[in-house]
Structure formats: structure tokens, C-alpha cells
PDB file of N, CA and C in Angstrom:
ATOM      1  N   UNK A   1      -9.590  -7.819  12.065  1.00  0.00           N
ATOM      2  CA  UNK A   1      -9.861  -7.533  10.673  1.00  0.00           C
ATOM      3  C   UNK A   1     -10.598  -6.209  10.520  1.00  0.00           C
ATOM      4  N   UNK A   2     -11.702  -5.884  11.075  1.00  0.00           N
ATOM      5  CA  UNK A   2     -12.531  -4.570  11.275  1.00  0.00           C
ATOM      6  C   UNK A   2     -11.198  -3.539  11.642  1.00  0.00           C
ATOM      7  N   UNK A   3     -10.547  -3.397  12.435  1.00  0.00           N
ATOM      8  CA  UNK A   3      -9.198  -2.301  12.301  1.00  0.00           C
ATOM      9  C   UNK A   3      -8.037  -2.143  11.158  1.00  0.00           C
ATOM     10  N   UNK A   4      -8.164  -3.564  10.776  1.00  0.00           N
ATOM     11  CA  UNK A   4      -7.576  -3.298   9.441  1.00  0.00           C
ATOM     12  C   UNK A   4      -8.002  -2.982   8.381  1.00  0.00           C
ATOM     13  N   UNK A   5      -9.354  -2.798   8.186  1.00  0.00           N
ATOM     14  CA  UNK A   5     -10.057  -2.100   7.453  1.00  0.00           C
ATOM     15  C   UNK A   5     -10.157  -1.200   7.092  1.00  0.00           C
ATOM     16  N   UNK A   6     -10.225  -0.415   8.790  1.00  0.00           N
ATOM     17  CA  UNK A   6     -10.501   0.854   9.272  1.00  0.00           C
ATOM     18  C   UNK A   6      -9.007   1.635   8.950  1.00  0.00           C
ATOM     19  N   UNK A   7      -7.593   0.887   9.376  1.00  0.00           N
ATOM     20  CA  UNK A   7      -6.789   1.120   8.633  1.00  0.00           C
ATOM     21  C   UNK A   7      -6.491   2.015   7.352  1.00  0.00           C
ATOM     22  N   UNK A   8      -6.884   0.508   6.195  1.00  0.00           N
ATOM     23  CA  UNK A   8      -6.898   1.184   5.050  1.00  0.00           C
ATOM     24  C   UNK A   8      -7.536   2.090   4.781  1.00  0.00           C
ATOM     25  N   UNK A   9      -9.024   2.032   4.858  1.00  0.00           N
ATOM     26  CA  UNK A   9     -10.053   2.494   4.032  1.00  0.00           C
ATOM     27  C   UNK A   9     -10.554   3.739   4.772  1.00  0.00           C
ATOM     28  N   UNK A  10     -10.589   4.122   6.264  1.00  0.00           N
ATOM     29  CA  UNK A  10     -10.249   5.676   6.961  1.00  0.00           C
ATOM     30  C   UNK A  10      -9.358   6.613   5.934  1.00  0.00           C
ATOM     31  N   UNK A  11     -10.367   8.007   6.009  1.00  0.00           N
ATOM     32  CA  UNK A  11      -9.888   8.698   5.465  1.00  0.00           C
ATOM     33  C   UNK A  11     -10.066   9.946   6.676  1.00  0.00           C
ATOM     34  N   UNK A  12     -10.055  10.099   7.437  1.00  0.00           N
ATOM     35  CA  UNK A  12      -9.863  11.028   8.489  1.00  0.00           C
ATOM     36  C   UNK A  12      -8.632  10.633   9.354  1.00  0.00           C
ATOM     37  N   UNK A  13      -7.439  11.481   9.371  1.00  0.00           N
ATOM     38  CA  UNK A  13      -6.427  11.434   9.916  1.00  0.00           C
ATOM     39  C   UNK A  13      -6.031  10.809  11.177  1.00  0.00           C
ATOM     40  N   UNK A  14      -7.265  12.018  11.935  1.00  0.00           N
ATOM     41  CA  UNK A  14      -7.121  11.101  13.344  1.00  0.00           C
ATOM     42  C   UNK A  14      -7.646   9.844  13.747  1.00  0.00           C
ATOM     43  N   UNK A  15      -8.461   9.743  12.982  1.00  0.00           N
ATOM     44  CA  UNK A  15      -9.321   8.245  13.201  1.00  0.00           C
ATOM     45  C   UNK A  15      -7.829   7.042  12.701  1.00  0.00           C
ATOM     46  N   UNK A  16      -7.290   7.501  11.839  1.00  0.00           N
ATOM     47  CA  UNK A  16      -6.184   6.434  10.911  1.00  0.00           C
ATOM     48  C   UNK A  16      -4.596   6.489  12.419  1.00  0.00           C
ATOM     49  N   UNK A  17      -4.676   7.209  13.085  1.00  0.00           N
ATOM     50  CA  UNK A  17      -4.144   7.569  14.118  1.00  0.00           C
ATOM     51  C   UNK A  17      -4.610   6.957  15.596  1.00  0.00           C
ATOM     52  N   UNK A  18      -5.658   7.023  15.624  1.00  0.00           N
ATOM     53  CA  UNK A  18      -6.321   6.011  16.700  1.00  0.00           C
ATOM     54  C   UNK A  18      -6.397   4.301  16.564  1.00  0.00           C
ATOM     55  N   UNK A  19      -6.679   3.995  15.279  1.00  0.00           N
ATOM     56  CA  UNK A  19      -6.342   2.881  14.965  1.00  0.00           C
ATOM     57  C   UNK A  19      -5.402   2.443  14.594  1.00  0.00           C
ATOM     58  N   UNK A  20      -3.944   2.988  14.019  1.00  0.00           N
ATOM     59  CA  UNK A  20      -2.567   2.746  14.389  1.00  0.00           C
ATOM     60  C   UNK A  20      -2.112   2.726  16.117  1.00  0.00           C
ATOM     61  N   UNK A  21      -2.751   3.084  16.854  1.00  0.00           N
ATOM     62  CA  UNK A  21      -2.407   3.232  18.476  1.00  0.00           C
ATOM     63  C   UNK A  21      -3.061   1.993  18.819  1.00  0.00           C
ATOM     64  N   UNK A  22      -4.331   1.454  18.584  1.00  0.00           N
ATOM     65  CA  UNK A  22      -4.474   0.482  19.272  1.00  0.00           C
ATOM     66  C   UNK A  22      -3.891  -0.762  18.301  1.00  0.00           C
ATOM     67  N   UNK A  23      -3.669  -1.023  17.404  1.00  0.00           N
ATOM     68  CA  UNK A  23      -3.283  -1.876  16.329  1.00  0.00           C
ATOM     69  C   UNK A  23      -1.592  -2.499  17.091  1.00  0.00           C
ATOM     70  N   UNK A  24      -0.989  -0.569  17.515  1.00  0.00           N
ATOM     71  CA  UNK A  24      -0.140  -1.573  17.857  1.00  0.00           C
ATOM     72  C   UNK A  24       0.246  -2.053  19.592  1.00  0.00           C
ATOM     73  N   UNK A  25      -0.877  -1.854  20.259  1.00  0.00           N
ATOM     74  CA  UNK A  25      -1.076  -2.177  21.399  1.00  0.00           C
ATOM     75  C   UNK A  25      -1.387  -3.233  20.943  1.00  0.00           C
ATOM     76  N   UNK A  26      -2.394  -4.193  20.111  1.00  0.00           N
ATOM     77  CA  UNK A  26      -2.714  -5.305  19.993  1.00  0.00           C
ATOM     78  C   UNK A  26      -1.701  -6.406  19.856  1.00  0.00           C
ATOM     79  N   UNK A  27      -0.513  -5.734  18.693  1.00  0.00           N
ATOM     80  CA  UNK A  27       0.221  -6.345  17.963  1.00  0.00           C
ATOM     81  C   UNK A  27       1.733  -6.437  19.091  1.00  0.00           C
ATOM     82  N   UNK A  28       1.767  -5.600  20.485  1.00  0.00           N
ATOM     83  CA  UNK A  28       2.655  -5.646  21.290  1.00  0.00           C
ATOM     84  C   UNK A  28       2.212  -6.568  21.789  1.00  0.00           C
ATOM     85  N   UNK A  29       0.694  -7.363  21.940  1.00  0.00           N
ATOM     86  CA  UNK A  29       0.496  -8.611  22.874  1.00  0.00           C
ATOM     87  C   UNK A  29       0.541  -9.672  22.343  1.00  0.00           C
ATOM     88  N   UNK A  30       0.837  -9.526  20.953  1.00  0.00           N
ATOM     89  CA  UNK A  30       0.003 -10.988  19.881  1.00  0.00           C
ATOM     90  C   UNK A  30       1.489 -11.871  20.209  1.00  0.00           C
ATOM     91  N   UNK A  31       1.016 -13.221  19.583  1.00  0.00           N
ATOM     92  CA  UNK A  31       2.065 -14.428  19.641  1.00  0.00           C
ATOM     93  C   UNK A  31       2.370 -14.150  17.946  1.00  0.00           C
ATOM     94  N   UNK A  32       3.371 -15.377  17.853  1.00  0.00           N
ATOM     95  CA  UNK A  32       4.343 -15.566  16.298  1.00  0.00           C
ATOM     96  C   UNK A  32       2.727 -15.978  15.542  1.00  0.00           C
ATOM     97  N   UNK A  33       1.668 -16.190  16.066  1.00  0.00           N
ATOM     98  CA  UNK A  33       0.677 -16.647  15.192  1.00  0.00           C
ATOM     99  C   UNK A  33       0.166 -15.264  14.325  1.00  0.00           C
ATOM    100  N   UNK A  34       0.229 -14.347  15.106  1.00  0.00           N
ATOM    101  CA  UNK A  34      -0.365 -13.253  14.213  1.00  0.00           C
ATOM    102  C   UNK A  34       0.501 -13.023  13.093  1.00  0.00           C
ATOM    103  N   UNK A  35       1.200 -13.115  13.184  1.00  0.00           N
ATOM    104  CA  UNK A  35       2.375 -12.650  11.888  1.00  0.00           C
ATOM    105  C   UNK A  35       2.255 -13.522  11.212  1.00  0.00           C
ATOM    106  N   UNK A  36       2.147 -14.820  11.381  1.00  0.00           N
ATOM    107  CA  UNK A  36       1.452 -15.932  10.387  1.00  0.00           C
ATOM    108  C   UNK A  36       0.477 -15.481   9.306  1.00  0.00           C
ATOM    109  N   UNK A  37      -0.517 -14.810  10.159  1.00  0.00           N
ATOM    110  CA  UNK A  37      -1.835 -14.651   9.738  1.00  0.00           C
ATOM    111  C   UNK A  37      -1.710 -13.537   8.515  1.00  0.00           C
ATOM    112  N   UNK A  38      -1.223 -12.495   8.960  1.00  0.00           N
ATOM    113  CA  UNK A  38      -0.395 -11.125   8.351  1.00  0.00           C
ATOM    114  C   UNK A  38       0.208 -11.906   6.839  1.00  0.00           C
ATOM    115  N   UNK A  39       1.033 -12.863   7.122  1.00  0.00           N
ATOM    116  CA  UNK A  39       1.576 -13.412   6.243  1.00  0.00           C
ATOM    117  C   UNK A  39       0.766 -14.007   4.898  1.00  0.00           C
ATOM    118  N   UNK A  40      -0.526 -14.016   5.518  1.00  0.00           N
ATOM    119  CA  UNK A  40      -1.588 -15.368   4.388  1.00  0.00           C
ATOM    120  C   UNK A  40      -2.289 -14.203   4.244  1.00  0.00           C
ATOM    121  N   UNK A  41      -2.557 -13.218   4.546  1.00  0.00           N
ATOM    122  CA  UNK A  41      -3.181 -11.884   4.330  1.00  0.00           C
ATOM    123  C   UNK A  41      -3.397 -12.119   2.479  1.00  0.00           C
ATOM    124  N   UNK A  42      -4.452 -12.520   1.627  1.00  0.00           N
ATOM    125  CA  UNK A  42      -4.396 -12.339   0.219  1.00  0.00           C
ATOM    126  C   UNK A  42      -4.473 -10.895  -0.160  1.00  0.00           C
ATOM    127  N   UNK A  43      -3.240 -10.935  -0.924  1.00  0.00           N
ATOM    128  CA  UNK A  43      -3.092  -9.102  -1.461  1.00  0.00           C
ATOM    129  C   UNK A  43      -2.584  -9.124  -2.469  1.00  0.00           C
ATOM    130  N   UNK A  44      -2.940 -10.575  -3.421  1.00  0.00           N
ATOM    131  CA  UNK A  44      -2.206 -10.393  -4.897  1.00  0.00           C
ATOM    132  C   UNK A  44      -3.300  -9.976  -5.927  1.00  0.00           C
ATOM    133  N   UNK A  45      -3.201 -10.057  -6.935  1.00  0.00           N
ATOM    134  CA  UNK A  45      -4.360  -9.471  -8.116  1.00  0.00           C
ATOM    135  C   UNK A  45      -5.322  -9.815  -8.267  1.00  0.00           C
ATOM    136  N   UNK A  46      -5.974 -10.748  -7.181  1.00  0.00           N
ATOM    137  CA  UNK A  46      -7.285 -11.299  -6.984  1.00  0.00           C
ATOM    138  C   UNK A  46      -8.170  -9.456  -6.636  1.00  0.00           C
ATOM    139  N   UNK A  47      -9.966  -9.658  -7.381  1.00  0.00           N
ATOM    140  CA  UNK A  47     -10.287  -8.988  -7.380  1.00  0.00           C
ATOM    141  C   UNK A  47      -9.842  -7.269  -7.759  1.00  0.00           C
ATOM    142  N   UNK A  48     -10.748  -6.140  -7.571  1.00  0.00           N
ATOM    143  CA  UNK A  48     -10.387  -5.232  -8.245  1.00  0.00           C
ATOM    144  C   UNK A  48      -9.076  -4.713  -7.911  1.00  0.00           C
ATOM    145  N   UNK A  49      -8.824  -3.819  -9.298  1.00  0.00           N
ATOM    146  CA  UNK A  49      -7.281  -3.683  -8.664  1.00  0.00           C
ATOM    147  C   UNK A  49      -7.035  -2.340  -7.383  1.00  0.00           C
ATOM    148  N   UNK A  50      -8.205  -1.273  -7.646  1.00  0.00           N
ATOM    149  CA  UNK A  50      -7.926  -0.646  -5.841  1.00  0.00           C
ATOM    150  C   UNK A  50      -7.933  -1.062  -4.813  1.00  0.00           C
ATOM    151  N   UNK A  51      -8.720  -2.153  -4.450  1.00  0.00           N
ATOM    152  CA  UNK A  51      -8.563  -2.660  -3.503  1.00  0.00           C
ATOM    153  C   UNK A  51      -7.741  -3.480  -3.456  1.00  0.00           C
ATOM    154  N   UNK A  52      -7.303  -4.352  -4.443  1.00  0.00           N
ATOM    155  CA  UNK A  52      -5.922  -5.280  -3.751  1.00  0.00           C
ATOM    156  C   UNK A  52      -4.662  -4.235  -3.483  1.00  0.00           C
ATOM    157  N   UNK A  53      -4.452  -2.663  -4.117  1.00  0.00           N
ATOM    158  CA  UNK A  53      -3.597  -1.959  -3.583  1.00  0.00           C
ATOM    159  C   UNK A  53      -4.007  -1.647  -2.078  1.00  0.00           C
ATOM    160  N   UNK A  54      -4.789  -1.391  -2.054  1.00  0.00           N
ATOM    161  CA  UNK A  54      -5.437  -0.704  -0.770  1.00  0.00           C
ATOM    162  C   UNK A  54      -5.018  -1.863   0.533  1.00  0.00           C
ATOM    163  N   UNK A  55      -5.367  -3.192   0.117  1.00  0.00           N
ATOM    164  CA  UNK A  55      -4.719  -4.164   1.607  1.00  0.00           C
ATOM    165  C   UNK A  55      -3.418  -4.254   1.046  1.00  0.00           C
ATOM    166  N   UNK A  56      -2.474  -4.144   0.414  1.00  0.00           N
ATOM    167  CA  UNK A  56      -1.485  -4.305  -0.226  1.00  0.00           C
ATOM    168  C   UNK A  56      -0.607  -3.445   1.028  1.00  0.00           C
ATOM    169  N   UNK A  57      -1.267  -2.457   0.588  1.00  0.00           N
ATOM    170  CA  UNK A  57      -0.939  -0.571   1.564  1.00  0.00           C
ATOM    171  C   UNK A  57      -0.770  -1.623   3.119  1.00  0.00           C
ATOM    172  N   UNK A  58      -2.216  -1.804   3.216  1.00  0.00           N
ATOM    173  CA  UNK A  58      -2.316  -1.954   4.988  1.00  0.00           C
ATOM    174  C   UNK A  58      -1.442  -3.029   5.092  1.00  0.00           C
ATOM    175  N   UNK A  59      -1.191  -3.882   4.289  1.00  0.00           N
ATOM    176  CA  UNK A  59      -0.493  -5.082   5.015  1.00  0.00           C
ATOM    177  C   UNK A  59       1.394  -4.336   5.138  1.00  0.00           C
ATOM    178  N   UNK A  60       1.307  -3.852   4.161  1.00  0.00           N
ATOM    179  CA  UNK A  60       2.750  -2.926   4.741  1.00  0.00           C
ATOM    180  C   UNK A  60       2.380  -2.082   5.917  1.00  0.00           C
ATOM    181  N   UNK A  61       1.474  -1.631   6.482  1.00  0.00           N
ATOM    182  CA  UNK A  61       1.103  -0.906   7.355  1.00  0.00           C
ATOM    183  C   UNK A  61       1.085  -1.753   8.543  1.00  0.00           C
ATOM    184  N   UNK A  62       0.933  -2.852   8.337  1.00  0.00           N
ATOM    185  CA  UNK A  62       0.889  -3.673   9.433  1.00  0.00           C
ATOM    186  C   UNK A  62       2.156  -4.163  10.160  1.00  0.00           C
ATOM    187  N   UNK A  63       2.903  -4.461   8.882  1.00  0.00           N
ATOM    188  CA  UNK A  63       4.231  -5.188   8.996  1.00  0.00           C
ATOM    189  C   UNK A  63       4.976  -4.307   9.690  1.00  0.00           C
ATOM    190  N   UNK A  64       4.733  -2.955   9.231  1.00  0.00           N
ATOM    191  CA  UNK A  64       5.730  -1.975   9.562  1.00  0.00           C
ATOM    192  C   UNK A  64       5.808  -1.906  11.099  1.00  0.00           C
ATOM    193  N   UNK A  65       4.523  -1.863  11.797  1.00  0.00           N
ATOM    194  CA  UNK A  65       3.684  -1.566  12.983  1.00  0.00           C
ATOM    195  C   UNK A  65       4.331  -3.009  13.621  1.00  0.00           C
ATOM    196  N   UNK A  66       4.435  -3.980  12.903  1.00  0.00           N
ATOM    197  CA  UNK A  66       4.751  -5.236  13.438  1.00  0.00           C
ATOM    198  C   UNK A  66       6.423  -5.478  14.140  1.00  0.00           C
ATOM    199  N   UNK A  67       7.362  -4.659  12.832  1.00  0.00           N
ATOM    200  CA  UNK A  67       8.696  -4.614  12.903  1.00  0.00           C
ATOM    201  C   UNK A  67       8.776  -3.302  14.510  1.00  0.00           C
ATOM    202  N   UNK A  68       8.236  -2.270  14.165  1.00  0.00           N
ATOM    203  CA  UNK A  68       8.497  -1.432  14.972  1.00  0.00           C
ATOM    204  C   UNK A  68       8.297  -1.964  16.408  1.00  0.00           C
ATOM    205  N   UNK A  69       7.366  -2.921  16.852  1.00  0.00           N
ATOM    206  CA  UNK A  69       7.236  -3.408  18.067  1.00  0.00           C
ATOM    207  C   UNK A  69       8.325  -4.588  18.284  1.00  0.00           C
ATOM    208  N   UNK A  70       8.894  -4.873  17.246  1.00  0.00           N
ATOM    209  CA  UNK A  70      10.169  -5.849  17.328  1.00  0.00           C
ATOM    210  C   UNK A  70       9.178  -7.558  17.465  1.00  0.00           C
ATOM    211  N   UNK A  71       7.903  -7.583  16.334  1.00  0.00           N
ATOM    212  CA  UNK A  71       7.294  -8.849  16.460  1.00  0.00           C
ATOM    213  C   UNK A  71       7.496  -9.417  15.248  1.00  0.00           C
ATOM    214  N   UNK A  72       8.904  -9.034  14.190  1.00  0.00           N
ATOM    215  CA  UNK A  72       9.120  -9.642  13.089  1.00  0.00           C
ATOM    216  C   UNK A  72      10.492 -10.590  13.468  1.00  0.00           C
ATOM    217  N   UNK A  73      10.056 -11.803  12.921  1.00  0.00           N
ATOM    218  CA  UNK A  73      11.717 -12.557  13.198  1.00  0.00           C
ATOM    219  C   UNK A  73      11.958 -12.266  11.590  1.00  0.00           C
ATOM    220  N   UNK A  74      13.415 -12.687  11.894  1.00  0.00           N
ATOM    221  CA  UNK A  74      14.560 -12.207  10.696  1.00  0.00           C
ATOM    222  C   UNK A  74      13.740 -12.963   9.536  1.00  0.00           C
ATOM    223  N   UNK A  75      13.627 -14.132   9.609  1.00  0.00           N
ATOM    224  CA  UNK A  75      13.030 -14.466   8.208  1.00  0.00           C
ATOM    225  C   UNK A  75      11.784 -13.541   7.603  1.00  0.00           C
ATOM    226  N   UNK A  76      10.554 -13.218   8.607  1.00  0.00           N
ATOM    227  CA  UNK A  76      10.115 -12.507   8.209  1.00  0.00           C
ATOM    228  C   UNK A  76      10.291 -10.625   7.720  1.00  0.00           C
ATOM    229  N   UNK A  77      11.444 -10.429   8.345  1.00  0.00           N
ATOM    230  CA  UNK A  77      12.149  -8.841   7.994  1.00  0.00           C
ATOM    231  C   UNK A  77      12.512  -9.305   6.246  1.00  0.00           C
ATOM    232  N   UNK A  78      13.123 -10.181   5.675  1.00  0.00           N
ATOM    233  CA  UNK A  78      13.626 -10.008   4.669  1.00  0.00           C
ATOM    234  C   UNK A  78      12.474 -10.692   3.309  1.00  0.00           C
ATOM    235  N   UNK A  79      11.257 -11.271   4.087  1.00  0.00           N
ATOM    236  CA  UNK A  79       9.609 -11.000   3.205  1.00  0.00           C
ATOM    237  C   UNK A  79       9.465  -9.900   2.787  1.00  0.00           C
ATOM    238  N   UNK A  80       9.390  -8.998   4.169  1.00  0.00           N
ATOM    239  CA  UNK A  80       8.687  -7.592   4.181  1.00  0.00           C
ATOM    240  C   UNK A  80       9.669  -6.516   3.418  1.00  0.00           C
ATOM    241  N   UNK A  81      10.907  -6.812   3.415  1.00  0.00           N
ATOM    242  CA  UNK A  81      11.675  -6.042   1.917  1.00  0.00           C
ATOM    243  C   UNK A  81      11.186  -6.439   0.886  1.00  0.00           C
ATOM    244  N   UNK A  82      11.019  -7.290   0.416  1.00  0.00           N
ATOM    245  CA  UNK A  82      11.226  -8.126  -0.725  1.00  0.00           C
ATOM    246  C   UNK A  82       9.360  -7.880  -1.290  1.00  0.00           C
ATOM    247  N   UNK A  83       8.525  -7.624  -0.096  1.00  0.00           N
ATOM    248  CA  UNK A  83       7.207  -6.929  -0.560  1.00  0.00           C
ATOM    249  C   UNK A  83       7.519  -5.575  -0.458  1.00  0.00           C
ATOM    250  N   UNK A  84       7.658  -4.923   0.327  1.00  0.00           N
ATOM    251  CA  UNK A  84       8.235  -3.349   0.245  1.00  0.00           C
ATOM    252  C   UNK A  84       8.763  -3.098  -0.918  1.00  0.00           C
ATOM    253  N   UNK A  85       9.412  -3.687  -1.361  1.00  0.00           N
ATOM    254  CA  UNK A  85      10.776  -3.436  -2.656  1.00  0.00           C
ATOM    255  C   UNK A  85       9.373  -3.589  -3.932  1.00  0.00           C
ATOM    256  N   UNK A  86       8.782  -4.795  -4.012  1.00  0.00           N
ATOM    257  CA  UNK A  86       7.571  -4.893  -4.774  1.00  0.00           C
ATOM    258  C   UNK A  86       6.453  -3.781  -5.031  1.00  0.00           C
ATOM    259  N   UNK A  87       6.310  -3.087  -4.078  1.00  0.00           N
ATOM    260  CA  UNK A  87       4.991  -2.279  -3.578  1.00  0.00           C
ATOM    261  C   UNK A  87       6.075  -0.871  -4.860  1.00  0.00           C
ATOM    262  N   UNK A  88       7.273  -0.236  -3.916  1.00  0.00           N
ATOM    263  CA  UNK A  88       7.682   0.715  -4.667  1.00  0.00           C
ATOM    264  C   UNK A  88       7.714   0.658  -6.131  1.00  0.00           C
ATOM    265  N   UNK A  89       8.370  -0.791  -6.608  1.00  0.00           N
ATOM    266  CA  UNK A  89       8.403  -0.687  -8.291  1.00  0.00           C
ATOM    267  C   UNK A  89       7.428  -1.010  -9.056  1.00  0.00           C
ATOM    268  N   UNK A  90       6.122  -1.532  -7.885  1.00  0.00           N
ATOM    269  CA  UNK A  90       4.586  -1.068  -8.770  1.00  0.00           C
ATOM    270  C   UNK A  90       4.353   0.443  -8.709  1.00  0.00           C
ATOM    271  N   UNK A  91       4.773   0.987  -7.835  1.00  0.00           N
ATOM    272  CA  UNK A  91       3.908   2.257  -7.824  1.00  0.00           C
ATOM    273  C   UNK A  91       4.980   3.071  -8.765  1.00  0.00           C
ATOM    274  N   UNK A  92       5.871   2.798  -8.820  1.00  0.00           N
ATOM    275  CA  UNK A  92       6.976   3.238 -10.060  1.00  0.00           C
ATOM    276  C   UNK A  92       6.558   3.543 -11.407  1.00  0.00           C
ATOM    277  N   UNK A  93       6.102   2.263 -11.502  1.00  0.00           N
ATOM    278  CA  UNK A  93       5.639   2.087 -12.848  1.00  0.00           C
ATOM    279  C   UNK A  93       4.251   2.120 -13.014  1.00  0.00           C
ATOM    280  N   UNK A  94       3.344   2.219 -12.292  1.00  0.00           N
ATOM    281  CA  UNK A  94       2.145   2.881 -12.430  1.00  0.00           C
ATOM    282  C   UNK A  94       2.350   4.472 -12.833  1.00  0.00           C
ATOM    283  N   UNK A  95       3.204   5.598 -11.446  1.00  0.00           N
ATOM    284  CA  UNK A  95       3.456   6.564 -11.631  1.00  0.00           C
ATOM    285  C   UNK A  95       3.932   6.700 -13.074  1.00  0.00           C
ATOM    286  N   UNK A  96       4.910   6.151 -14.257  1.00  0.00           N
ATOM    287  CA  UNK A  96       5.685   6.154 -15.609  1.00  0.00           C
ATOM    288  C   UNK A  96       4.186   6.074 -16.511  1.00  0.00           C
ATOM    289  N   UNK A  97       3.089   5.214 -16.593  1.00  0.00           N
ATOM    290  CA  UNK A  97       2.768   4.784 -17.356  1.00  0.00           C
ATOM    291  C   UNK A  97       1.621   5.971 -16.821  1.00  0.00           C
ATOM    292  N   UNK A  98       1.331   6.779 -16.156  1.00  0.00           N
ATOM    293  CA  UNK A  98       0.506   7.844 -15.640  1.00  0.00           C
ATOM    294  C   UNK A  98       0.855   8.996 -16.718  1.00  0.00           C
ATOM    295  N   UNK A  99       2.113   8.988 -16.420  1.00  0.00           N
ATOM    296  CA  UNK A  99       2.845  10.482 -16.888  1.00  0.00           C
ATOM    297  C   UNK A  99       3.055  10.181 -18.620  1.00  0.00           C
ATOM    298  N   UNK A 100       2.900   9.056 -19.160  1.00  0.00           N
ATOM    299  CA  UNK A 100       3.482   8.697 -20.492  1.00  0.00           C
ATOM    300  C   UNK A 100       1.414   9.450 -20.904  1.00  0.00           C
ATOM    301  N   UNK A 101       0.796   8.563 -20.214  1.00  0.00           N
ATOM    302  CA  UNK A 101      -0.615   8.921 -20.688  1.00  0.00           C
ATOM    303  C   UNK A 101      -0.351  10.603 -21.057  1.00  0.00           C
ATOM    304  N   UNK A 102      -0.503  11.286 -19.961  1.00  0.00           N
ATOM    305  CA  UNK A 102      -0.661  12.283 -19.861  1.00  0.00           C
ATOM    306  C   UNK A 102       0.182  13.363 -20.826  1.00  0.00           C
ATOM    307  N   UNK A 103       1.578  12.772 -21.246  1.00  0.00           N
ATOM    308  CA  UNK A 103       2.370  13.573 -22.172  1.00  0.00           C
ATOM    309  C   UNK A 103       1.377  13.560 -23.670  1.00  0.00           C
ATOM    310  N   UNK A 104       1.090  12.128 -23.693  1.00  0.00           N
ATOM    311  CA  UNK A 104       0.351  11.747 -25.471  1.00  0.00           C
ATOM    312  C   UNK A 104      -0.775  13.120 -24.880  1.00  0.00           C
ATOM    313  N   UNK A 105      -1.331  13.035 -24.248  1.00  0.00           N
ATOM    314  CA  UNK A 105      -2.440  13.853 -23.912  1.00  0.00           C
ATOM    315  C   UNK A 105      -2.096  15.709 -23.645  1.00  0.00           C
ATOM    316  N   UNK A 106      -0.924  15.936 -23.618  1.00  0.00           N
ATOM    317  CA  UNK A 106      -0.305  17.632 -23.897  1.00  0.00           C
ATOM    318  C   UNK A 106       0.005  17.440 -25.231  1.00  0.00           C
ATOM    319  N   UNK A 107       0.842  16.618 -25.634  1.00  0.00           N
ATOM    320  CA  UNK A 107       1.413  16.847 -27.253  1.00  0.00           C
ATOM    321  C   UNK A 107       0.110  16.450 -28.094  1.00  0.00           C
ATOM    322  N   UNK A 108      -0.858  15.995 -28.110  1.00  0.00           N
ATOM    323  CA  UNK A 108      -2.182  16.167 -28.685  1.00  0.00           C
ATOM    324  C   UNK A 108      -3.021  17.629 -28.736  1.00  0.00           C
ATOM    325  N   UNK A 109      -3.205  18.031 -26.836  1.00  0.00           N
ATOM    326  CA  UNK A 109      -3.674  19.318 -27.129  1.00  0.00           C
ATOM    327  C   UNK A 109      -2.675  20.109 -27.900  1.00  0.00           C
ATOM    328  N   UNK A 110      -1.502  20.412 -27.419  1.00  0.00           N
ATOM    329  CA  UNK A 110      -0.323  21.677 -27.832  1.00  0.00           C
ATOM    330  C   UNK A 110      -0.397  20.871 -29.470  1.00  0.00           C
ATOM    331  N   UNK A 111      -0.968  20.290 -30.804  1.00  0.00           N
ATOM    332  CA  UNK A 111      -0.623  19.615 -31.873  1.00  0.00           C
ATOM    333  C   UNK A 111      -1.922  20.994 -32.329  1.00  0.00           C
ATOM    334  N   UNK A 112      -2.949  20.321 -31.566  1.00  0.00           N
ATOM    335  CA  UNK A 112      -4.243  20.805 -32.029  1.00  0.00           C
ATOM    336  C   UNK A 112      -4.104  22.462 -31.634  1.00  0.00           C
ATOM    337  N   UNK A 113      -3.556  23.407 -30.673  1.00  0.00           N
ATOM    338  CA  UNK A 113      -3.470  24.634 -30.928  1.00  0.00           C
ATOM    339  C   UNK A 113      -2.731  24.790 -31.531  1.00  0.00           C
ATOM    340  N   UNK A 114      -1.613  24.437 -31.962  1.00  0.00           N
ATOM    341  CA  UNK A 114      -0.751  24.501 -33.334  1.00  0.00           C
ATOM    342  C   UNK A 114      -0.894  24.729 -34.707  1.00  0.00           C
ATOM    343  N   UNK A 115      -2.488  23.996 -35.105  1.00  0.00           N
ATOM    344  CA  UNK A 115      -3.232  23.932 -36.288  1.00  0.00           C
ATOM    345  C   UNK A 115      -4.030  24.928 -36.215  1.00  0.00           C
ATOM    346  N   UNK A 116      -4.572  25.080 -34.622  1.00  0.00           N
ATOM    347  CA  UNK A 116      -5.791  26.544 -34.794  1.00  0.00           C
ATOM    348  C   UNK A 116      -5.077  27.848 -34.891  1.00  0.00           C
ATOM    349  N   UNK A 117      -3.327  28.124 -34.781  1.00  0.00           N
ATOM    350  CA  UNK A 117      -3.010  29.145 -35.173  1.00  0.00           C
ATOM    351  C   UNK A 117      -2.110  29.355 -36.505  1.00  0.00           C
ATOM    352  N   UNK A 118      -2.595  28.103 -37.218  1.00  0.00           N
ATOM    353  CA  UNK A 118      -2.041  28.240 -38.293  1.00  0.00           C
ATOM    354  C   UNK A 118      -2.829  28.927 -39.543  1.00  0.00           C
TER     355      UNK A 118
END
């Protein structure tokens, strides 16, 4: 849990690089139990919402790390789409509802220099 932490919440490159190296040395030794565990990982809208993105992130970070060592069985490959597929059309529509803010917020200023050169 402390590396998956370190995971997410590392913001120095190489450090997020050192702990992807041993993560998946760990995850090359683990049994079908870890992926269990991965699985019950809570990452739905409980608590604030950066941080449930933030393990949201790592638990795709994990899975990914998980598939790449070949420790996902098929049932679990077509979870990890089906959250993958989830993750993109939140951040979709976060990104839409970013850019909608931000337009009301140009056509407001560009309204208001409109009037000061009138």
C-alpha cells in the first residue's frame, strides 16, 4: 500500500520510476490473490473527488503493470477495459465541462471590451 501511494501521489519522475520497477518485481511474484485485492481497491466517489481520481489513476497503473507481467486472467482483462473505458469518458467530460466554463468566461471578457470600446 505505501508504494501505491508513492505511486500516485510522487511527483518526481524518477522516484515514480523506481517505484514502477519494484511494483512490478513485486507483482511478477504475487499469487491470483493480489489481483483480488487490486480488484476491492475502493476508487468510487467515496471521499474527495482528487483523491478518488488519484487511486482511480494508480489502480489503472497497477492493472496495467499487472497485465504487462501477464498476472491478469481474461476475466479480469475485460474489468480493466470496461474501467479504462470509464476513466477516459470521465476525463472526457470533465475536459468538455472545463472548456464550456472557460468559453462563458472569454465571451464575458471579449462582451465587456466590447462595451469599453463603444
Amino acid at each position: 500500500m505505501t508504494l501505491f501511494l508513492r505511486l500516485v501521489n510522487e511527483s518526481a519522475h524518477k522516484c515514480r520510476e523506481l517505484v514502477t520497477a519494484v511494483l512490478r518485481s513485486l507483482i511478477q511474484k504475487s499469487s491470483k490473490r493480489f489481483a483480488d485485492v487490486v480488484w476491492q481497491m475502493q476508487t468510487g466517489s467515496s471521499g474527495a473527488e482528487g483523491a478518488s481520481e488519484s487511486l482511480l489513476n494508480g489502480k489503472v497503473q497497477l492493472l496495467s503493470l499487472m497485465a504487462d507481467c501477464g498476472k491478469l486472467a481474461k476475466s479480469d482483462v475485460q474489468k480493466a477495459v470496461e474501467l479504462i473505458a470509464g476513466v477516459v469518458r470521465a476525463a472526457g467530460e470533465s475536459a468538455l465541462v472545463y472548456s464550456m466554463k472557460q468559453t462563458k468566461i472569454l465571451e464575458k471578457k471579449a462582451a465587456e471590451y466590447s462595451d469599453d470600446d463603444a
